[in-house]
PDB file of N, CA and C in Angstrom:
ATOM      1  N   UNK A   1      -0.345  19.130  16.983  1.00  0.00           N
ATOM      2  CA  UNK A   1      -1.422  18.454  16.282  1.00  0.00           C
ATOM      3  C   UNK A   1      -2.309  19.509  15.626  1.00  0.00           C
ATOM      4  N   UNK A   2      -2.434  19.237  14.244  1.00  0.00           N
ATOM      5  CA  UNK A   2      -3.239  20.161  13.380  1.00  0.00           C
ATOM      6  C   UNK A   2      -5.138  20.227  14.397  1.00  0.00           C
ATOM      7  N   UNK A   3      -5.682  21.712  14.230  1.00  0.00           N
ATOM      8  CA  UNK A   3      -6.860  21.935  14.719  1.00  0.00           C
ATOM      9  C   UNK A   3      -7.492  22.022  13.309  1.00  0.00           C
ATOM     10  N   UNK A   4      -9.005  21.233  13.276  1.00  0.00           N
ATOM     11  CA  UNK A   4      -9.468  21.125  11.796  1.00  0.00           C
ATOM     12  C   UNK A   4     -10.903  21.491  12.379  1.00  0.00           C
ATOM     13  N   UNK A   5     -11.287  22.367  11.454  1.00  0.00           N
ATOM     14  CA  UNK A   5     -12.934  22.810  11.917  1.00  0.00           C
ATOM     15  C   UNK A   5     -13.667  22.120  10.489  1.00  0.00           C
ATOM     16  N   UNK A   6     -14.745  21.396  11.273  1.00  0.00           N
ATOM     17  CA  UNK A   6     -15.812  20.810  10.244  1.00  0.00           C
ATOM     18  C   UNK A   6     -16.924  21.704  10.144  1.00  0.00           C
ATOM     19  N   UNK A   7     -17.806  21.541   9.516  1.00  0.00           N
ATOM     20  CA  UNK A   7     -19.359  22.645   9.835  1.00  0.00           C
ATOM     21  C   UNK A   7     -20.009  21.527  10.285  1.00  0.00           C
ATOM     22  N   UNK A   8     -20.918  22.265  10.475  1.00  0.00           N
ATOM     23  CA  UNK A   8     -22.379  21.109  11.072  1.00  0.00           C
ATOM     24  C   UNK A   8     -22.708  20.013  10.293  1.00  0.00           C
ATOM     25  N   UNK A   9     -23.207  20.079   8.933  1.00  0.00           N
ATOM     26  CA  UNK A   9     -23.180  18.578   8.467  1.00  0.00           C
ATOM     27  C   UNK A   9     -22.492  17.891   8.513  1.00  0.00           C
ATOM     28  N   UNK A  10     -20.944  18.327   8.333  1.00  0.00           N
ATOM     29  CA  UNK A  10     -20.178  17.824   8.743  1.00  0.00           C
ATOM     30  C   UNK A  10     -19.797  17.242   9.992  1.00  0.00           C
ATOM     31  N   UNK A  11     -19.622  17.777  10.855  1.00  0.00           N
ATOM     32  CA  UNK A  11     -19.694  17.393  12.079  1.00  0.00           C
ATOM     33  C   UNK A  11     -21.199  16.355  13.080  1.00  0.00           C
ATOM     34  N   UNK A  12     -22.218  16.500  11.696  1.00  0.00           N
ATOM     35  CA  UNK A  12     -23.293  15.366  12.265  1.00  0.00           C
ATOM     36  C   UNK A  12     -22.823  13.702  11.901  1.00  0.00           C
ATOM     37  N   UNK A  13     -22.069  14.029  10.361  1.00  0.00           N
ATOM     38  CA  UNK A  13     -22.204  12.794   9.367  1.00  0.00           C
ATOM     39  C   UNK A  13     -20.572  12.167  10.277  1.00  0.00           C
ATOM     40  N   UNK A  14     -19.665  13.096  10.332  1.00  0.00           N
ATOM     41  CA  UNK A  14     -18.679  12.391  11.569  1.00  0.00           C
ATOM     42  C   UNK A  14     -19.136  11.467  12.531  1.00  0.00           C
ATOM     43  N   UNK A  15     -20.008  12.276  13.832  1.00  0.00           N
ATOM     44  CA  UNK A  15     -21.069  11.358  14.863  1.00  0.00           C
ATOM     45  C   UNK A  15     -21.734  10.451  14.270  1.00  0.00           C
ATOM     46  N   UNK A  16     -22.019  10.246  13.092  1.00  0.00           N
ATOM     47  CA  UNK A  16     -23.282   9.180  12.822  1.00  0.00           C
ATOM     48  C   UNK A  16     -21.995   8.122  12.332  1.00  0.00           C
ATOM     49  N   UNK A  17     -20.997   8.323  11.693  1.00  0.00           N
ATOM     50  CA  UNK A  17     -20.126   7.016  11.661  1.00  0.00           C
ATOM     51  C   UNK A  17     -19.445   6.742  12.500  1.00  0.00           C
ATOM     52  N   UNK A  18     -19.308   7.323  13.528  1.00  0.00           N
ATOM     53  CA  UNK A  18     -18.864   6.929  15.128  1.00  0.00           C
ATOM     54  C   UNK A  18     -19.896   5.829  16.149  1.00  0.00           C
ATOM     55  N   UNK A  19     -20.737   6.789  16.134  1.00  0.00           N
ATOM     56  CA  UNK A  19     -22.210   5.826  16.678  1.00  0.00           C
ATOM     57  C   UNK A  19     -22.643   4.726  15.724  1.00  0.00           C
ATOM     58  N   UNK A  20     -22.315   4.314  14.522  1.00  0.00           N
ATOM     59  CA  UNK A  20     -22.251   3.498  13.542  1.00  0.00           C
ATOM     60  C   UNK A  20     -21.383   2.269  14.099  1.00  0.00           C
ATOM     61  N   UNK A  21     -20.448   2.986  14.615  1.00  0.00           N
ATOM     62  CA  UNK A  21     -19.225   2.009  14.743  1.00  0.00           C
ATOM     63  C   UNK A  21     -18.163   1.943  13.322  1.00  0.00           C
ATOM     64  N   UNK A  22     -18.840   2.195  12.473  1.00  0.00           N
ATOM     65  CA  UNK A  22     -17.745   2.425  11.443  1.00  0.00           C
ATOM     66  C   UNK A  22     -15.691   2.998  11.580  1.00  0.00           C
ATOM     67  N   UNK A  23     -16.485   3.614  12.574  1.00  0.00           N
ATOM     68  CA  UNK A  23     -15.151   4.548  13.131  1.00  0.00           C
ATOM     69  C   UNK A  23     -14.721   4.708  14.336  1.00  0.00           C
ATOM     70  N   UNK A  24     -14.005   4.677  14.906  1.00  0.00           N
ATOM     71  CA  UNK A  24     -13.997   4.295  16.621  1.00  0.00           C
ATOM     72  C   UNK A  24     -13.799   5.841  17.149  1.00  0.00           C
ATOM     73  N   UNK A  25     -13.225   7.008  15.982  1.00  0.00           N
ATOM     74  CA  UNK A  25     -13.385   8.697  16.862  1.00  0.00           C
ATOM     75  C   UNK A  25     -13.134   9.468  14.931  1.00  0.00           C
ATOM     76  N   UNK A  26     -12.993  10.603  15.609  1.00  0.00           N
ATOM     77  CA  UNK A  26     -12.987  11.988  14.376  1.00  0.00           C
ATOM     78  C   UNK A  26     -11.484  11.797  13.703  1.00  0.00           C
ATOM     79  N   UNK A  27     -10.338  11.233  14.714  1.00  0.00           N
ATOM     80  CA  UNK A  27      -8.762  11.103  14.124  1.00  0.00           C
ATOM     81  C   UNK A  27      -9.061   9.978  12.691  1.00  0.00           C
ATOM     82  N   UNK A  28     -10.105   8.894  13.339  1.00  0.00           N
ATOM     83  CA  UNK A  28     -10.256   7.964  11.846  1.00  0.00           C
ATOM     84  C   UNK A  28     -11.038   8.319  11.120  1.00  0.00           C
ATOM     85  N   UNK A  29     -12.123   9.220  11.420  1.00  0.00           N
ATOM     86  CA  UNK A  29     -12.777   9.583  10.228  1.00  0.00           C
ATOM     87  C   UNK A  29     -12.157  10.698   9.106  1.00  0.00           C
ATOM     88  N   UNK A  30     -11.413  11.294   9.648  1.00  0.00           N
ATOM     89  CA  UNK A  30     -10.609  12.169   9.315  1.00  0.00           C
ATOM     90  C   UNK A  30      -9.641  11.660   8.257  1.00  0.00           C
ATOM     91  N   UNK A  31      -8.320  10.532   8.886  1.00  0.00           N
ATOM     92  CA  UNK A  31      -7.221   9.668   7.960  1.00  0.00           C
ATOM     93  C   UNK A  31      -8.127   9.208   6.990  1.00  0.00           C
ATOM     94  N   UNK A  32      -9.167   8.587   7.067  1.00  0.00           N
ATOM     95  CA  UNK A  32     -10.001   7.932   5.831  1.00  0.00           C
ATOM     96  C   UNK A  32     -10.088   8.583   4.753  1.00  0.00           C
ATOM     97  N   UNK A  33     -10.662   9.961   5.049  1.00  0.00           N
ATOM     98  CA  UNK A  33     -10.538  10.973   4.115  1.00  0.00           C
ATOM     99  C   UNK A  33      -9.747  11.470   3.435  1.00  0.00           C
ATOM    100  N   UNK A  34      -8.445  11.456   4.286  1.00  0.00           N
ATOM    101  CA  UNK A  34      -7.389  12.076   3.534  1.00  0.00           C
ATOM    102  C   UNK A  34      -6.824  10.745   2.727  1.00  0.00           C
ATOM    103  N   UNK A  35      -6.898   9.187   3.075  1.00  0.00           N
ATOM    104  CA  UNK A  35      -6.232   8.271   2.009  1.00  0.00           C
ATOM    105  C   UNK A  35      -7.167   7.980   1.077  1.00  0.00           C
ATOM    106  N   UNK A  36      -8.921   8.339   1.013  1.00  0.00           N
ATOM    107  CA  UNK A  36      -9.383   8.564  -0.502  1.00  0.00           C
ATOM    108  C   UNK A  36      -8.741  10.149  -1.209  1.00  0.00           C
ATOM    109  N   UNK A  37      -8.430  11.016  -0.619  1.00  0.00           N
ATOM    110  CA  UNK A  37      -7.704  12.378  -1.467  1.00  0.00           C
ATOM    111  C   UNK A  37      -6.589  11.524  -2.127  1.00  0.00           C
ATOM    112  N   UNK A  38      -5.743  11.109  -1.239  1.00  0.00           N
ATOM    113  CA  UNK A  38      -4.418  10.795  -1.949  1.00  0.00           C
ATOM    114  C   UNK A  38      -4.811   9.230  -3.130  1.00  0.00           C
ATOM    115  N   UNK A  39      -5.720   8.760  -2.697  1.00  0.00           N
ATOM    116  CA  UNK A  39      -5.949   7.661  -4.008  1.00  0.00           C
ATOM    117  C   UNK A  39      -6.279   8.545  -5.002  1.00  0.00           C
ATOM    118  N   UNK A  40      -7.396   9.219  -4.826  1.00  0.00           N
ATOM    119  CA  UNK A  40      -8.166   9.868  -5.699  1.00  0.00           C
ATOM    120  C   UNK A  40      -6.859  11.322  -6.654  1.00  0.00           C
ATOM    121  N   UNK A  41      -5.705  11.817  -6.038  1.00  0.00           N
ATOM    122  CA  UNK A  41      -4.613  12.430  -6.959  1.00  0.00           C
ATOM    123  C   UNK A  41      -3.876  11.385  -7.334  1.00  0.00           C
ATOM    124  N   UNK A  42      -3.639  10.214  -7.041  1.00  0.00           N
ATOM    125  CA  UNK A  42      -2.700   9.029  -7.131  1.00  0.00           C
ATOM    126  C   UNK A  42      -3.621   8.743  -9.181  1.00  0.00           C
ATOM    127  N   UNK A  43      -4.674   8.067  -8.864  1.00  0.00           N
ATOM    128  CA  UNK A  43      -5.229   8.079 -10.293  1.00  0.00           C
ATOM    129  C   UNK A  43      -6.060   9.350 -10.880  1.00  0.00           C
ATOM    130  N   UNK A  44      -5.863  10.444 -10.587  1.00  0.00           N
ATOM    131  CA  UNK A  44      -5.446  11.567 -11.756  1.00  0.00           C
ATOM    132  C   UNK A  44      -4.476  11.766 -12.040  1.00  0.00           C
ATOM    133  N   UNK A  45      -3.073  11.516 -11.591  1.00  0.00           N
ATOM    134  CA  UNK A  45      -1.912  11.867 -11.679  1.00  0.00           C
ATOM    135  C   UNK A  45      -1.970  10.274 -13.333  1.00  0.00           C
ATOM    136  N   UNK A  46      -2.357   9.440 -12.378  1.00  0.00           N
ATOM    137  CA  UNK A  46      -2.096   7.824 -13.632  1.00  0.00           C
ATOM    138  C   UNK A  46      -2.725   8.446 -14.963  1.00  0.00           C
ATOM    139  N   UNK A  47      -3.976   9.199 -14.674  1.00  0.00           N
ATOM    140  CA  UNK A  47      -4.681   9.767 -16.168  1.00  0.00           C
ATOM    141  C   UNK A  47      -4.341  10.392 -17.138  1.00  0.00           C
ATOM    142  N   UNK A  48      -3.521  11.479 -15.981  1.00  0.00           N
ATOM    143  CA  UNK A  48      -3.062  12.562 -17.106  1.00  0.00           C
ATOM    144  C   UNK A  48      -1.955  11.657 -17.390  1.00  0.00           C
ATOM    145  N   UNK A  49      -0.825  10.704 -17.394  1.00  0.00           N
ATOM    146  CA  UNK A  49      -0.047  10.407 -17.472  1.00  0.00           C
ATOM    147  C   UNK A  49      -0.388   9.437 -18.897  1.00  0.00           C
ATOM    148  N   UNK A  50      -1.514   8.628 -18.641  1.00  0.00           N
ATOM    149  CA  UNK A  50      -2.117   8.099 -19.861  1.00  0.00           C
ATOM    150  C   UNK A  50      -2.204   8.846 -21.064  1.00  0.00           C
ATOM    151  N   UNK A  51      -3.075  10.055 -20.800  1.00  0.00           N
ATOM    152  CA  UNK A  51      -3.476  11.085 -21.840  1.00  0.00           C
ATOM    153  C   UNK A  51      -2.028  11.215 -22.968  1.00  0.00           C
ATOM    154  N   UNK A  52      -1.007  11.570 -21.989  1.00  0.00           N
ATOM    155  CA  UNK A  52       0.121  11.976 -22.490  1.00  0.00           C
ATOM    156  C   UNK A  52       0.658  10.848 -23.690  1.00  0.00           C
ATOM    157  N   UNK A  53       0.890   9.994 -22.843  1.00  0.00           N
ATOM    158  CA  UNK A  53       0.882   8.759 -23.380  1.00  0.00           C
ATOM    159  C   UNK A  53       0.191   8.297 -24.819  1.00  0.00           C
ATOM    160  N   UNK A  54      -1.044   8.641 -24.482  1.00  0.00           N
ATOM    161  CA  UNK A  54      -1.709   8.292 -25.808  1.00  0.00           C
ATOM    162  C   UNK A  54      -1.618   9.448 -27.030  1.00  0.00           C
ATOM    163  N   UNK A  55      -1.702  10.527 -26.108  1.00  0.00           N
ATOM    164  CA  UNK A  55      -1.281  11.235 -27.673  1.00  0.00           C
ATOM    165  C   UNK A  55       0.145  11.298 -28.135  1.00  0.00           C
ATOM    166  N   UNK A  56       1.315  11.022 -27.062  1.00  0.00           N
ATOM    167  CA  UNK A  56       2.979  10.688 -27.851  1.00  0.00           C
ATOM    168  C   UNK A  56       2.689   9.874 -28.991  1.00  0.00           C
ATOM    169  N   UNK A  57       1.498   8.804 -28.649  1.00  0.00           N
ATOM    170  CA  UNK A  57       1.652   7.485 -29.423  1.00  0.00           C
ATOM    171  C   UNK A  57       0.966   7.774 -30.893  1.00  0.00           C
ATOM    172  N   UNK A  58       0.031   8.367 -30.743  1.00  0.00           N
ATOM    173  CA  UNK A  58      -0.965   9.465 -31.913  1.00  0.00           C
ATOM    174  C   UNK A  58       0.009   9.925 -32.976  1.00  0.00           C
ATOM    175  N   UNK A  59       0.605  11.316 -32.104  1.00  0.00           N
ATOM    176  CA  UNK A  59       1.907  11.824 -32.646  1.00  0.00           C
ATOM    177  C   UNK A  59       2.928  10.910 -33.501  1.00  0.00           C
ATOM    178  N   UNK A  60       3.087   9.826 -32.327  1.00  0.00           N
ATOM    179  CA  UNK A  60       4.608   8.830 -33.412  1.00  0.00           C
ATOM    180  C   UNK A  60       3.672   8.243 -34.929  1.00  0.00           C
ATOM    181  N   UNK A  61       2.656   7.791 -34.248  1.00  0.00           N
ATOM    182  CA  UNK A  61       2.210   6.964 -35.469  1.00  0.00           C
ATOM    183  C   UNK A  61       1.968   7.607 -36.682  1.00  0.00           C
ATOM    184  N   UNK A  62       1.712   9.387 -36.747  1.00  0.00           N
ATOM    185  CA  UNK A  62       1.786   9.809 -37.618  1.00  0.00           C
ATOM    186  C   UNK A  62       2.656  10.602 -38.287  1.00  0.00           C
ATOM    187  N   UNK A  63       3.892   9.933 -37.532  1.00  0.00           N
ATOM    188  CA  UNK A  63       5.298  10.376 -38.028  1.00  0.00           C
ATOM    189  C   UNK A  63       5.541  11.563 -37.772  1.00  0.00           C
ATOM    190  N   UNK A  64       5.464  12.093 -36.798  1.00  0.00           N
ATOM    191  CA  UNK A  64       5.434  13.716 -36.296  1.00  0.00           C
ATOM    192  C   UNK A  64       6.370  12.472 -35.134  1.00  0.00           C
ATOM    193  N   UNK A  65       7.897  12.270 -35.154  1.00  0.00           N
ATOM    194  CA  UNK A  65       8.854  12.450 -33.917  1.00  0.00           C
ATOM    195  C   UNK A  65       9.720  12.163 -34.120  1.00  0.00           C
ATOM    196  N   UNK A  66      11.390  12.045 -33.931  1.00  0.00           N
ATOM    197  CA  UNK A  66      12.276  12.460 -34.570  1.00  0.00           C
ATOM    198  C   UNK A  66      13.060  10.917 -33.543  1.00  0.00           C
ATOM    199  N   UNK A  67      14.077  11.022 -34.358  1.00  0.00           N
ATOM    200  CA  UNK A  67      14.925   9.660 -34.197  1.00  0.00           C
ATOM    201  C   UNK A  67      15.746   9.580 -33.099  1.00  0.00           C
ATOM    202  N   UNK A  68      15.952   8.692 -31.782  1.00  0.00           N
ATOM    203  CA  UNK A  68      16.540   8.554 -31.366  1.00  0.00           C
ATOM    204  C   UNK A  68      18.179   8.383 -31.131  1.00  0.00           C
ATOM    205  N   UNK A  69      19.038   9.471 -30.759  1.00  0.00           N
ATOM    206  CA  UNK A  69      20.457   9.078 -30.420  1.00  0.00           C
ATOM    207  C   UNK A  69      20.685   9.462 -29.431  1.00  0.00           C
ATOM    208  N   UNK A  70      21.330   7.815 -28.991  1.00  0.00           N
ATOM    209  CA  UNK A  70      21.519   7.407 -27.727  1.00  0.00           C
ATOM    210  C   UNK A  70      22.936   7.984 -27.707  1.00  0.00           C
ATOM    211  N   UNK A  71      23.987   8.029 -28.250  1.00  0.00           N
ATOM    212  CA  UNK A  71      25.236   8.211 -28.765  1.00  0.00           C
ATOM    213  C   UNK A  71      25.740  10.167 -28.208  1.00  0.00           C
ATOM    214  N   UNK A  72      24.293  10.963 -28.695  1.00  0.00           N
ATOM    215  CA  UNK A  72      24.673  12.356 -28.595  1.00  0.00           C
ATOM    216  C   UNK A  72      23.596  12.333 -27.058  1.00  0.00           C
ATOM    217  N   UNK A  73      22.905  11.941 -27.083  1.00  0.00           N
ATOM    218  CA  UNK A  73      22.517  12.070 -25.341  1.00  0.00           C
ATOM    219  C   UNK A  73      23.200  11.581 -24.355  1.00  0.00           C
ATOM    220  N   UNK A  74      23.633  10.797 -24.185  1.00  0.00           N
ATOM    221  CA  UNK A  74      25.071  10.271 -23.112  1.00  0.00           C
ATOM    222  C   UNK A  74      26.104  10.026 -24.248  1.00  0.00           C
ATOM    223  N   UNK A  75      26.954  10.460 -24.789  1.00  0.00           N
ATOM    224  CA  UNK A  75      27.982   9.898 -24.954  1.00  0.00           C
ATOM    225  C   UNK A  75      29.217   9.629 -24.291  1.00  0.00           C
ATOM    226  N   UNK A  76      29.167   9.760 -23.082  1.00  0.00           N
ATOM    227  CA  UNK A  76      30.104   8.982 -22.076  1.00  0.00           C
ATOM    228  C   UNK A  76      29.888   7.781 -22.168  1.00  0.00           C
ATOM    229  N   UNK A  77      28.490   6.889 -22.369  1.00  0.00           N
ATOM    230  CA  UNK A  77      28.550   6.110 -22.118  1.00  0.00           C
ATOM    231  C   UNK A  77      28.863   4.777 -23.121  1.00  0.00           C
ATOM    232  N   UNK A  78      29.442   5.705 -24.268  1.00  0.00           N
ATOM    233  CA  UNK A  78      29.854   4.802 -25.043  1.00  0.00           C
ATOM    234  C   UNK A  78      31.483   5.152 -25.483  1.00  0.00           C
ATOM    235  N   UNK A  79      32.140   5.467 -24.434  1.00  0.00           N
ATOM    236  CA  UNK A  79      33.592   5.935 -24.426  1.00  0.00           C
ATOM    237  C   UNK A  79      34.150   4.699 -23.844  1.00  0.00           C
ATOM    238  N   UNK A  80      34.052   3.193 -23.645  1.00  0.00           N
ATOM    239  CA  UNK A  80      34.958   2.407 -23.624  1.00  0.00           C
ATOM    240  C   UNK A  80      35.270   1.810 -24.344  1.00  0.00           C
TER     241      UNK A  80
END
């Protein structure tokens, strides 16, 4: 089991959502944290993915992208 050192504010604002009841020990205050990290890369990962997105679409619309063939990218799959 991973050993994780908090500092003191840290380790007050832990106790105060324990004694809150919010949290029943430090293992849940802890997982909480780490599944807002992973939301919180989950939609930057969606953003930059947008960004991209919107400028491909920028790009096509101003005719800056080149024509699709399906034929020379797999052409196995048109060998029956």
């Amino acid at each position: 089991m991973p050993n994780v050192h908090l500092t003191e504010p840290m380790q007050k604002y832990v106790q105060t959502q324990i004694e809150s009841g919010a949290y029943a020990n430090v293992s849940e205050v802890v997982r909480a944290g780490i599944r807002m990290l992973m939301e919180k890369d989950g939609a930057r990962q969606f953003y930059a993915l947008k960004a991209e997105l919107e400028q491909a679409a920028a790009l096509a619309e101003n005719g800056d992208f080149a024509e699709f063939d399906a034929r020379a990218f797999e052409p196995d799959a048109f060998d029956r």
